[in-house]
N, C-alpha and C. Protein backbone atom coordinates (compact mmCIF):
# COMPACT_ATOMS: atom_id res chain seq x y z
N UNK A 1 103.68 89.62 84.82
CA UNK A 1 103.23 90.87 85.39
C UNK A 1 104.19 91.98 84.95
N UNK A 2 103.71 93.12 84.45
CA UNK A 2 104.61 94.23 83.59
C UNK A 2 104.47 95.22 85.09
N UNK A 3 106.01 95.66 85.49
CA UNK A 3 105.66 97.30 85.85
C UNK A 3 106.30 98.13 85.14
N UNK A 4 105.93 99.13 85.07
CA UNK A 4 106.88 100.28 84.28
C UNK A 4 107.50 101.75 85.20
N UNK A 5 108.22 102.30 84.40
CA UNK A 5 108.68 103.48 85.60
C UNK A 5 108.47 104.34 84.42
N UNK A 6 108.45 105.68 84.78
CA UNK A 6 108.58 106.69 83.79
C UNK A 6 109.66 107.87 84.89
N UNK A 7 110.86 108.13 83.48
CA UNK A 7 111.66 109.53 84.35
C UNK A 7 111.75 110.58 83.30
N UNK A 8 111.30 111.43 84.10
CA UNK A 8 111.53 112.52 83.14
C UNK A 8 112.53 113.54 83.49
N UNK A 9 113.02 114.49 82.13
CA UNK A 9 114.35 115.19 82.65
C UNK A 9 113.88 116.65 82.92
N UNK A 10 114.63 116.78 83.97
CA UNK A 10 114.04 118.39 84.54
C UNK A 10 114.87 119.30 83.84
N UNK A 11 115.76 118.65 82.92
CA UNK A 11 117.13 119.65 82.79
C UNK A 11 118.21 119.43 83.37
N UNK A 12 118.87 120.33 82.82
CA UNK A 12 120.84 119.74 83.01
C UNK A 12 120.87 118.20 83.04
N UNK A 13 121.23 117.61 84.22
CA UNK A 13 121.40 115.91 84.41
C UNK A 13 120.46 115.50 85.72
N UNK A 14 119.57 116.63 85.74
CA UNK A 14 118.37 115.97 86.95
C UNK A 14 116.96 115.00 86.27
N UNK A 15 116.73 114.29 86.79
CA UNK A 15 115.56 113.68 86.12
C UNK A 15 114.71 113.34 87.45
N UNK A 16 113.34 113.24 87.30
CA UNK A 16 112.74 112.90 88.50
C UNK A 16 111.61 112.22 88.06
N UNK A 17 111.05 111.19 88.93
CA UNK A 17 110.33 109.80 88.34
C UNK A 17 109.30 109.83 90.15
N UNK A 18 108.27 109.12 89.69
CA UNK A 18 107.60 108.62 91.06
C UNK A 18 107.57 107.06 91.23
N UNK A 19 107.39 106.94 92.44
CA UNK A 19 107.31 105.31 92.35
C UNK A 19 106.37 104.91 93.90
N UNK A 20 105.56 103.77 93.52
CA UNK A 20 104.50 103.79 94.60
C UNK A 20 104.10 105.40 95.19
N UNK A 21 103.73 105.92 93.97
CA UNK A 21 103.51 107.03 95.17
C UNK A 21 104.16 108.44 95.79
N UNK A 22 105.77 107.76 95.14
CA UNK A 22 107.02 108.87 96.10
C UNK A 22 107.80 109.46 94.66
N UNK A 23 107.93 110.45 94.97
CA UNK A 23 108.75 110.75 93.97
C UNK A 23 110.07 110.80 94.11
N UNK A 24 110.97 110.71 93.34
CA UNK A 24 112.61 110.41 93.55
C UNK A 24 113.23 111.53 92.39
N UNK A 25 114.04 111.86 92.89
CA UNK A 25 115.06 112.48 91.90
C UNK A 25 116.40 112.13 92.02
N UNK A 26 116.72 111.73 90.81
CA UNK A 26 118.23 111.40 90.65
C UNK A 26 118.92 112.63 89.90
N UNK A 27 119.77 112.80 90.30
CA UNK A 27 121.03 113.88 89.29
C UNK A 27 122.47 113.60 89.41
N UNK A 28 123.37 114.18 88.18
CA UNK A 28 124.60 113.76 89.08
C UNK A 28 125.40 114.82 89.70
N UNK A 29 126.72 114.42 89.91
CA UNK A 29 127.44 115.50 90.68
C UNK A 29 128.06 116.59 89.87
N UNK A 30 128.31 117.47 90.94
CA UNK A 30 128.40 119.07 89.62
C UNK A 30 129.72 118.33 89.17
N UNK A 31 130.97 117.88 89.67
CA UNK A 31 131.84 117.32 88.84
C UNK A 31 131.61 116.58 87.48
N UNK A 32 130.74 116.32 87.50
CA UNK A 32 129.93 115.32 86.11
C UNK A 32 128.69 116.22 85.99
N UNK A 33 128.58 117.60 85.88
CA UNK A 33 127.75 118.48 85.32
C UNK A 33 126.18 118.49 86.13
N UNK A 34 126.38 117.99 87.25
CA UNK A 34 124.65 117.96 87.22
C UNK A 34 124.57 118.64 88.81
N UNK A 35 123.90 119.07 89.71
CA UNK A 35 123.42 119.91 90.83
C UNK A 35 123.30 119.22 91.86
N UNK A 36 123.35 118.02 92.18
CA UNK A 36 123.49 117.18 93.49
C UNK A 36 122.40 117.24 93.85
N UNK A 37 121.29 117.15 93.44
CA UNK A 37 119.69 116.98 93.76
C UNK A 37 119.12 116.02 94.12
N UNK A 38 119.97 114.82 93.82
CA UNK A 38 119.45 113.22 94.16
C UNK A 38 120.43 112.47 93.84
N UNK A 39 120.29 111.31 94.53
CA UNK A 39 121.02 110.11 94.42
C UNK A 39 121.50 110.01 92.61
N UNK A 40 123.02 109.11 92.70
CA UNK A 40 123.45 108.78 91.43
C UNK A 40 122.52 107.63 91.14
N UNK A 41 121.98 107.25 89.57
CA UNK A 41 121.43 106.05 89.49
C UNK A 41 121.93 104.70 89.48
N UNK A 42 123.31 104.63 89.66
CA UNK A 42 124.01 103.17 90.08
C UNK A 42 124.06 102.68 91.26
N UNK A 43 124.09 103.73 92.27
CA UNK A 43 124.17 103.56 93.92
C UNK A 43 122.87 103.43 94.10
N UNK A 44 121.55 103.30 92.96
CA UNK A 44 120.01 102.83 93.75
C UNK A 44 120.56 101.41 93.04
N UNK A 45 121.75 100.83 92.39
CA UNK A 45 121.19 99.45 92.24
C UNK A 45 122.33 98.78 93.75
N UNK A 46 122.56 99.25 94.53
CA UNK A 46 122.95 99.09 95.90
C UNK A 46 122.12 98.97 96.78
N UNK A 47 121.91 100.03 96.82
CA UNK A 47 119.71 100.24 97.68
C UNK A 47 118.48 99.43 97.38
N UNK A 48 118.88 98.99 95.84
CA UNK A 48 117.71 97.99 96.13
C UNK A 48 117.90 96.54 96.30
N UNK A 49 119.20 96.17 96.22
CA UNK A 49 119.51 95.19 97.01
C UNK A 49 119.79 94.90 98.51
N UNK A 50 119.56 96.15 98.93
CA UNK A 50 119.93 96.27 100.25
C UNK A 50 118.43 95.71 100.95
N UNK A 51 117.97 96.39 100.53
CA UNK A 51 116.45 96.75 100.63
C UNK A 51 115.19 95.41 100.54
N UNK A 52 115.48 94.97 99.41
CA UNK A 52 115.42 93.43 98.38
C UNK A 52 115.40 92.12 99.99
N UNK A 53 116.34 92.42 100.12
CA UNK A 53 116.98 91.12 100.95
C UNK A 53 116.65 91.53 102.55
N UNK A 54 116.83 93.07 102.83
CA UNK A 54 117.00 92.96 104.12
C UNK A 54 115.15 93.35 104.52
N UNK A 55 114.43 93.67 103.23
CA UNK A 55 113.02 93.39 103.56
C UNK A 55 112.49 91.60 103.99
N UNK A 56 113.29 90.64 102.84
CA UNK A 56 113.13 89.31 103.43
C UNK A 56 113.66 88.95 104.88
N UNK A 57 114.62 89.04 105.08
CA UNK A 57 115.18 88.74 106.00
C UNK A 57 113.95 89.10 107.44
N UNK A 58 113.76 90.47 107.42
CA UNK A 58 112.85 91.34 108.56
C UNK A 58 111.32 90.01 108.53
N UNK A 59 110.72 90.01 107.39
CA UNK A 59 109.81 89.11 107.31
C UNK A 59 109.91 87.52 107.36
N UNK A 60 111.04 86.79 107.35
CA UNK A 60 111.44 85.57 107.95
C UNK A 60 111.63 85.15 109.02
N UNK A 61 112.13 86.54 109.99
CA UNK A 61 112.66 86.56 111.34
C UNK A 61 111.45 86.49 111.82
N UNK A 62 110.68 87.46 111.32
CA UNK A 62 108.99 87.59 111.82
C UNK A 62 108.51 85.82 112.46
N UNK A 63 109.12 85.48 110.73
CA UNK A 63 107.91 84.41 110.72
C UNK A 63 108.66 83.23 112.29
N UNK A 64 109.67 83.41 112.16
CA UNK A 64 111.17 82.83 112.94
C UNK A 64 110.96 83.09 115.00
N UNK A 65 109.75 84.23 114.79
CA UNK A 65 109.49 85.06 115.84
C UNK A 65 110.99 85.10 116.55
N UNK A 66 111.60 85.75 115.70
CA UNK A 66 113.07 86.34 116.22
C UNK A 66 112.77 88.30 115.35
N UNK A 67 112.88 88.82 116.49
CA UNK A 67 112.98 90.30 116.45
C UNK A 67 114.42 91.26 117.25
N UNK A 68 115.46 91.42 116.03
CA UNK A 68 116.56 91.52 116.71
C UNK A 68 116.44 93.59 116.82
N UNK A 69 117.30 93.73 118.45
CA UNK A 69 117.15 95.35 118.50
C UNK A 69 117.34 96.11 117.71
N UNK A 70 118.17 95.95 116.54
CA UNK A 70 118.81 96.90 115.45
C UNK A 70 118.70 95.64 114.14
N UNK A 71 118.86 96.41 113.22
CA UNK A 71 119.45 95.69 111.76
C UNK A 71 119.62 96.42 111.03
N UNK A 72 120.75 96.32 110.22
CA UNK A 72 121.07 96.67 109.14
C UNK A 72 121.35 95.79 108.00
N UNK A 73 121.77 96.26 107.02
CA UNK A 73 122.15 96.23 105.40
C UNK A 73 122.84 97.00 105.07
N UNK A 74 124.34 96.68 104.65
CA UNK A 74 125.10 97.60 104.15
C UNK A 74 125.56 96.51 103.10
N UNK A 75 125.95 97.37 101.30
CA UNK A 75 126.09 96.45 100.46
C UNK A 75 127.50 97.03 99.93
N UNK A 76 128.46 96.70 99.70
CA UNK A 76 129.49 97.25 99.28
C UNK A 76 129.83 96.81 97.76
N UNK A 77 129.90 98.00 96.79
CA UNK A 77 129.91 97.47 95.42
C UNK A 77 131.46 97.87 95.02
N UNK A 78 131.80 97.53 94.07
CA UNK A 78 133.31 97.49 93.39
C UNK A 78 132.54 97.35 91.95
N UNK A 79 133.02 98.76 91.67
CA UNK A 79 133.23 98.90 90.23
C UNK A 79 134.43 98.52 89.45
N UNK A 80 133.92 98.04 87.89
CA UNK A 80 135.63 98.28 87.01
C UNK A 80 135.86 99.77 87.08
N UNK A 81 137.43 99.31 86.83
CA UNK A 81 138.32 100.49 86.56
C UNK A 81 137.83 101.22 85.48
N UNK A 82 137.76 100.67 83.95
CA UNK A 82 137.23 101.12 82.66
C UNK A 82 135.75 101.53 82.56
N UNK A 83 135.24 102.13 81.17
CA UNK A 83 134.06 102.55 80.91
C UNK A 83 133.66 101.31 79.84
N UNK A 84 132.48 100.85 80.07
CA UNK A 84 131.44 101.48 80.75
C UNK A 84 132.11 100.67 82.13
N UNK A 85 131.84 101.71 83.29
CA UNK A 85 131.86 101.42 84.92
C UNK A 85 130.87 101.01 85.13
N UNK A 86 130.76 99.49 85.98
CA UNK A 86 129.34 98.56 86.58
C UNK A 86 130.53 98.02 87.73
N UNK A 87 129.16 97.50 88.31
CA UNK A 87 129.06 96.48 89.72
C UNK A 87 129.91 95.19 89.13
N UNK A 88 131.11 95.09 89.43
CA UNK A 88 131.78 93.54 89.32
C UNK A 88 131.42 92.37 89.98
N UNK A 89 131.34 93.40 91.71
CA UNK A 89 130.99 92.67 92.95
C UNK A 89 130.22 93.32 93.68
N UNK A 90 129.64 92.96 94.77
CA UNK A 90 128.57 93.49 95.55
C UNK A 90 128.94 92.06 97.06
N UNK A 91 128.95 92.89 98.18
CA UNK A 91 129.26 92.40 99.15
C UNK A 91 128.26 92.63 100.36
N UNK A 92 127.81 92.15 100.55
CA UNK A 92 126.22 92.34 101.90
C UNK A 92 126.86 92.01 103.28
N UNK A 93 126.52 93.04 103.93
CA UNK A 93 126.82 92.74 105.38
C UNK A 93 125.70 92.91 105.80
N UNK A 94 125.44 92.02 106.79
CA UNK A 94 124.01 92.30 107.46
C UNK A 94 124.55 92.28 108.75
N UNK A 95 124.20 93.46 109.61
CA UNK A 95 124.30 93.73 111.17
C UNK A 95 123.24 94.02 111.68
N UNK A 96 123.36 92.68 112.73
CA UNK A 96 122.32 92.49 113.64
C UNK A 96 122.87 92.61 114.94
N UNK A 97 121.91 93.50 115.93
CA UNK A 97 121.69 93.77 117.60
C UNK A 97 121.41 93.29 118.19
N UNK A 98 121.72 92.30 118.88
CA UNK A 98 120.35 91.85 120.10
C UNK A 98 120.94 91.49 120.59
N UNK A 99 120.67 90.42 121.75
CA UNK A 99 121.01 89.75 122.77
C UNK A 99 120.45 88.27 122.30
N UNK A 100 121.13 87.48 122.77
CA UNK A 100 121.23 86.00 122.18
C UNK A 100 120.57 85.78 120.97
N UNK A 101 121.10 86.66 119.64
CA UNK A 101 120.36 86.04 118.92
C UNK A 101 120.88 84.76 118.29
N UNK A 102 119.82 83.80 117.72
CA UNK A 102 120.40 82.81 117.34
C UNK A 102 121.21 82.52 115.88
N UNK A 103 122.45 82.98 115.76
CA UNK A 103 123.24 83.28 114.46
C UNK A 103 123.11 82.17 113.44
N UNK A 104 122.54 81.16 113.66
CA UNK A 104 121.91 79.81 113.26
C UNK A 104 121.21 79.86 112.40
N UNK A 105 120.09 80.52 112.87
CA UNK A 105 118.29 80.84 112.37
C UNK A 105 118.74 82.62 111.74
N UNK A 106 119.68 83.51 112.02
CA UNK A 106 119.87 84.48 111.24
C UNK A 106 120.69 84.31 110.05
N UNK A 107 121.27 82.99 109.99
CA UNK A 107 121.93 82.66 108.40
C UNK A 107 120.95 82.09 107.65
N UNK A 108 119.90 81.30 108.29
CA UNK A 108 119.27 80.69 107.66
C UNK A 108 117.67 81.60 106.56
N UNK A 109 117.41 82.78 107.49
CA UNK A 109 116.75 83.70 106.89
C UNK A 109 117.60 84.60 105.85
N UNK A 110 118.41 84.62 105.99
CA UNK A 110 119.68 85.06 104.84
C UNK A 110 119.39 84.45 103.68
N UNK A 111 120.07 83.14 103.94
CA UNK A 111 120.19 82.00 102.37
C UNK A 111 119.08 81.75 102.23
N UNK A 112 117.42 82.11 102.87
CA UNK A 112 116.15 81.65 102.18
C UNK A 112 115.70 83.02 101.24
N UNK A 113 116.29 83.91 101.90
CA UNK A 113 116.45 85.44 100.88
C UNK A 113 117.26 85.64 99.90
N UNK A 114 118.72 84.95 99.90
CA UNK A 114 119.68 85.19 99.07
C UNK A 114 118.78 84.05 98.02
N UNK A 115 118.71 82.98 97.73
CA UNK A 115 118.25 81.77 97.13
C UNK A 115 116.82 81.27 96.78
N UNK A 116 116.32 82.14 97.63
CA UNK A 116 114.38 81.89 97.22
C UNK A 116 113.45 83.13 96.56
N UNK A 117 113.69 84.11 97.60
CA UNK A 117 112.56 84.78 97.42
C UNK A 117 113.29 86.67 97.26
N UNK A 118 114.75 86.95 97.15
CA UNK A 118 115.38 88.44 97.23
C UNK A 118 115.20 88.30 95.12
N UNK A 119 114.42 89.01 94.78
CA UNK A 119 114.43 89.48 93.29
C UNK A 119 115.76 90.11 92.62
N UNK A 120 116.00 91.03 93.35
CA UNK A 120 117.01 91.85 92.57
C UNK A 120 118.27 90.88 93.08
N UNK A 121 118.43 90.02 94.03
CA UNK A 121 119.78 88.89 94.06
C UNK A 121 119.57 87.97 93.28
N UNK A 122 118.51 87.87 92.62
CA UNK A 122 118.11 86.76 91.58
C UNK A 122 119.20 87.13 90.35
N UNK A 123 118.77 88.56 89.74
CA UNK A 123 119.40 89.15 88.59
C UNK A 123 120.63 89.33 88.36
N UNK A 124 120.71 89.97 89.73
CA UNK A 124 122.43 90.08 90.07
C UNK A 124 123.23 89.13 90.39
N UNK A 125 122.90 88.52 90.69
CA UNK A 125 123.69 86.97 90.59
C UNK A 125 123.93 86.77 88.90
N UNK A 126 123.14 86.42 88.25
CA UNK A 126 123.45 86.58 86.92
C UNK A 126 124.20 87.06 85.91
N UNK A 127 124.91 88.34 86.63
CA UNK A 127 126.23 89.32 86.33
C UNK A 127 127.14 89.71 86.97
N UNK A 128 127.03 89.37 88.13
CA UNK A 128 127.62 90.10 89.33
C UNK A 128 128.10 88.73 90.16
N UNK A 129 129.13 89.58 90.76
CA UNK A 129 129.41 88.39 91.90
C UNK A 129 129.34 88.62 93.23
N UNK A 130 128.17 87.67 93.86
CA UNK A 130 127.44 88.40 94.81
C UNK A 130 127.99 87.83 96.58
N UNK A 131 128.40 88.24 97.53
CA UNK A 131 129.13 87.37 98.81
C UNK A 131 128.16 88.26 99.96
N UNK A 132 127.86 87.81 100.96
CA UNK A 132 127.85 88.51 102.09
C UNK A 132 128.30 87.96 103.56
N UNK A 133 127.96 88.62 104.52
CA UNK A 133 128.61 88.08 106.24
C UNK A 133 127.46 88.56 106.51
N UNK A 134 127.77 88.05 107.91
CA UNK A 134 126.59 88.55 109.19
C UNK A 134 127.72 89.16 110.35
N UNK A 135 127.44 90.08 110.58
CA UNK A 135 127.83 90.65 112.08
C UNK A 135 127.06 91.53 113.19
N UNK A 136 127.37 90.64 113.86
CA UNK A 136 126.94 90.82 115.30
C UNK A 136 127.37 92.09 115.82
N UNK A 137 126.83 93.31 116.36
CA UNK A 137 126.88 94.82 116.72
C UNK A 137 126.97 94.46 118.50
């Protein structure tokens, strides 16, 4: 199955692309010449791992009929020092709210996301070195 993206440049270092529908603009920071109009394009490969996994997770719990009060995804990346600058590591915290949830059955919707069915942890695993935790809010 092919998808494709198309971005086009508005000028200076803004470019703006649609996707399902939404349109996005990335640019960079006036320190690196560009107007602060949108997200940098390395910090969406943060977001969509965030996103990737903590969409599985939401739909496992479902299936788990565990619905915790809050959740999050926060992914913490570490770049090299040198150019070209990439993701070395990437670190997932997932924080979950509730009241008794069962931290058991919330690791276990984790590692069926980290290991089965999260796409972009598929890839990134492949280059990256990928760790996360669970904490309890």
């Amino acid at each position: 199955m092919k998808q494709e993206t198309l971005l086009s440049w508005k000028g200076n270092m803004e470019f703006e692309t649609e996707l399902n529908g939404h349109k996005l603009t990335l640019d960079a920071s006036p320190e690196s010449g560009g107007n602060d109009k949108g997200p940098r394009p390395k910090m969406l490969m943060l977001t969509s791992l965030a996103g990737c996994t903590g969409m599985d997770v939401v739909m496992i719990l479902k299936k788990m009929k565990i619905e915790p009060e809050a959740f999050n995804v926060r992914v913490d990346g570490y770049l090299t020092e040198d150019f070209p600058k990439y993701y070395e590591k990437m670190h997932i915290i997932y924080e979950f709210k509730g009241d008794n949830l069962p931290v058991d059955k919330l690791r276990k919707a984790i590692e069926l996301s980290q290991e089965k069915y999260c796409g972009v942890s598929a890839v990134y695993r492949k280059a990256i070195e990928l760790s996360y935790e669970i904490k309890l809010l």
